[in-house]
C-alpha atoms as a PDB file:
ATOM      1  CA  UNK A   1       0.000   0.000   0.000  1.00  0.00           C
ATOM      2  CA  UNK A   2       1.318   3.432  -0.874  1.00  0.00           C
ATOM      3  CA  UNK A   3      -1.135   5.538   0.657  1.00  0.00           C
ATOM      4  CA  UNK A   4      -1.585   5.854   4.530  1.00  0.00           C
ATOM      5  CA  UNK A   5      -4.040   8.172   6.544  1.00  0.00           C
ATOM      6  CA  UNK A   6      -3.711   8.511  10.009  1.00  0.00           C
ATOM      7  CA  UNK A   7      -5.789  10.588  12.469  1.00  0.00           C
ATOM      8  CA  UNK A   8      -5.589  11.793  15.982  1.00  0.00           C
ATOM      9  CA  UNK A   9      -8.171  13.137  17.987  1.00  0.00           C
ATOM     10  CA  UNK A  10      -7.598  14.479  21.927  1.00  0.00           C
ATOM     11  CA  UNK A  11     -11.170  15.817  22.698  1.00  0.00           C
ATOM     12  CA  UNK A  12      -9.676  17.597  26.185  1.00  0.00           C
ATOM     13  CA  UNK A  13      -7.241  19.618  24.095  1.00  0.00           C
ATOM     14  CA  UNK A  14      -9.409  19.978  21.487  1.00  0.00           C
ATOM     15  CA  UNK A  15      -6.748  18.350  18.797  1.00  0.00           C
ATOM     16  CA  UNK A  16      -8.038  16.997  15.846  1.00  0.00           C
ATOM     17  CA  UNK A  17      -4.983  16.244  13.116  1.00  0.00           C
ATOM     18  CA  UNK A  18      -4.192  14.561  10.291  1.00  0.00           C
ATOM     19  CA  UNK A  19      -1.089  12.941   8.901  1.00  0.00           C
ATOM     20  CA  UNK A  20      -0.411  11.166   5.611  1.00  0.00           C
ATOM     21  CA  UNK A  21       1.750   9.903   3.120  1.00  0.00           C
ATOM     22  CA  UNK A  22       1.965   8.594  -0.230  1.00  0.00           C
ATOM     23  CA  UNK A  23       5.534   6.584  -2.022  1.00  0.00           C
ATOM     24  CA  UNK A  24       5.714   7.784  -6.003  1.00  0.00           C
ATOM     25  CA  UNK A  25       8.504   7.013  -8.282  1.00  0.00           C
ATOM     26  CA  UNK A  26      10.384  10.661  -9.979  1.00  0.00           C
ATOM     27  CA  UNK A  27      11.515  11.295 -12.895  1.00  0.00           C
ATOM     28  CA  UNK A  28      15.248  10.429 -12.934  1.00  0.00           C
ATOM     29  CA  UNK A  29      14.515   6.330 -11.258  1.00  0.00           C
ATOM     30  CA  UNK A  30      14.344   7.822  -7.573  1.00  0.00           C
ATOM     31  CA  UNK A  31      11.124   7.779  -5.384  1.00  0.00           C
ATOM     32  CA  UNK A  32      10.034  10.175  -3.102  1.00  0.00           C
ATOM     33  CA  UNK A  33       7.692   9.975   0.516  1.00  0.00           C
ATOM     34  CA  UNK A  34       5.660  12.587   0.218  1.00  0.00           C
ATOM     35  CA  UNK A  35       3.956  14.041   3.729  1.00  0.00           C
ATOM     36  CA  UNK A  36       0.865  15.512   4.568  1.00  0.00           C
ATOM     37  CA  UNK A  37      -0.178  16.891   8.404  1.00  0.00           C
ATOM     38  CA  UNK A  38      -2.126  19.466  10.151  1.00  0.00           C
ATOM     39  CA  UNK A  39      -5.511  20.336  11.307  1.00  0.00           C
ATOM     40  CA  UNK A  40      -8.465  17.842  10.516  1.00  0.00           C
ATOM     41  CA  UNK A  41     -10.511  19.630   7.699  1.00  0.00           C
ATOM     42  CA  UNK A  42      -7.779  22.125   6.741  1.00  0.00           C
ATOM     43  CA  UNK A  43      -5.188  21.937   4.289  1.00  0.00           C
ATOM     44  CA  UNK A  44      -1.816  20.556   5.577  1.00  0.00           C
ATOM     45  CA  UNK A  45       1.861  20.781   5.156  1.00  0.00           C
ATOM     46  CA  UNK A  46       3.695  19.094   2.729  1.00  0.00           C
ATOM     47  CA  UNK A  47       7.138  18.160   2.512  1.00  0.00           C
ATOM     48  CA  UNK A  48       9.029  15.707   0.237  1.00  0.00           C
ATOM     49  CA  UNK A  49      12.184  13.766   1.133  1.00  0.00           C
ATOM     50  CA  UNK A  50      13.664  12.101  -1.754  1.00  0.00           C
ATOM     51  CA  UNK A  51      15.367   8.326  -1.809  1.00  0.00           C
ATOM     52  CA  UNK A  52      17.277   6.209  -4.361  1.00  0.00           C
ATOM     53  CA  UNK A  53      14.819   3.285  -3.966  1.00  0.00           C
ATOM     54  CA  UNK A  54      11.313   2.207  -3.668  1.00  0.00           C
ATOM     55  CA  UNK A  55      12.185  -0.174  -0.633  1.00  0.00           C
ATOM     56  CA  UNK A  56      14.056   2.943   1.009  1.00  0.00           C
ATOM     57  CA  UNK A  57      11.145   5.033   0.650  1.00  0.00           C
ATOM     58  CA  UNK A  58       8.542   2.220   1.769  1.00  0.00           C
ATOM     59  CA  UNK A  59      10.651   1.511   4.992  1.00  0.00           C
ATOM     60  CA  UNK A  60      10.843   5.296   5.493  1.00  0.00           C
ATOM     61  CA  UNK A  61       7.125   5.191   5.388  1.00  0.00           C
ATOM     62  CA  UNK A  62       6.792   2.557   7.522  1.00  0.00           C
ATOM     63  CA  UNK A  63       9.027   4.026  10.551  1.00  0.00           C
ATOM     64  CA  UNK A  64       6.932   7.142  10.311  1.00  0.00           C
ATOM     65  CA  UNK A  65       3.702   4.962  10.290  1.00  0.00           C
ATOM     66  CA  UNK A  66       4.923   3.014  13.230  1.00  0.00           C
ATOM     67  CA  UNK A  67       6.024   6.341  15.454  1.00  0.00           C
ATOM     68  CA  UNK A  68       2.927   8.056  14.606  1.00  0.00           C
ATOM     69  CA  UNK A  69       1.123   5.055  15.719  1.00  0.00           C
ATOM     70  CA  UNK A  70       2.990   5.173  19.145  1.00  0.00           C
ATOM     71  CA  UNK A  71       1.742   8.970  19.519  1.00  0.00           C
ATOM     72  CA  UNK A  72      -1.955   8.185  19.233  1.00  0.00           C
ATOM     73  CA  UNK A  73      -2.549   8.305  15.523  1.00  0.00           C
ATOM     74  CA  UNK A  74      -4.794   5.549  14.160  1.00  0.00           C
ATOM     75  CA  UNK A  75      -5.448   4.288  10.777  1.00  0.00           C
ATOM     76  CA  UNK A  76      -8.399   5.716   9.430  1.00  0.00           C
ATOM     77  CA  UNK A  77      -8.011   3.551   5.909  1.00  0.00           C
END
């Protein structure tokens, strides 16, 4: 899967956010992680980081999911 959504939600702070991230190939054989976050039902930040393979950037991905995960966020599909 190349696409993950998390969510967080901390009704007694009143946080709602949003994190997610998506693995494309570029144009010169690397592949990127691209990263979405902010506020639930506003646009986020995005930020790129760039890697020489598709298993770099999928295990990049998946250390992100995994610490996100440990903060609260939960897989919303």
């Amino acid at each position: 899967m190349n696409h993950v959504y998390l969510e967080r939600h901390d009704t007694e702070n009143n946080m709602h956010r949003f994190y997610q991230m998506f693995v494309t190939p570029g144009l010169f054989d690397d592949w990127s992680l691209i990263k979405e976050w902010g506020k639930v039902g506003s646009p986020g930040t995005v930020r790129k980081d760039w890697f020489d393979t598709e298993e770099e950037a999928l295990t990049a991905k998946q250390r992100l999911v995994e610490a996100k995960q440990k903060k609260g966020y939960q897989s919303m599909g």
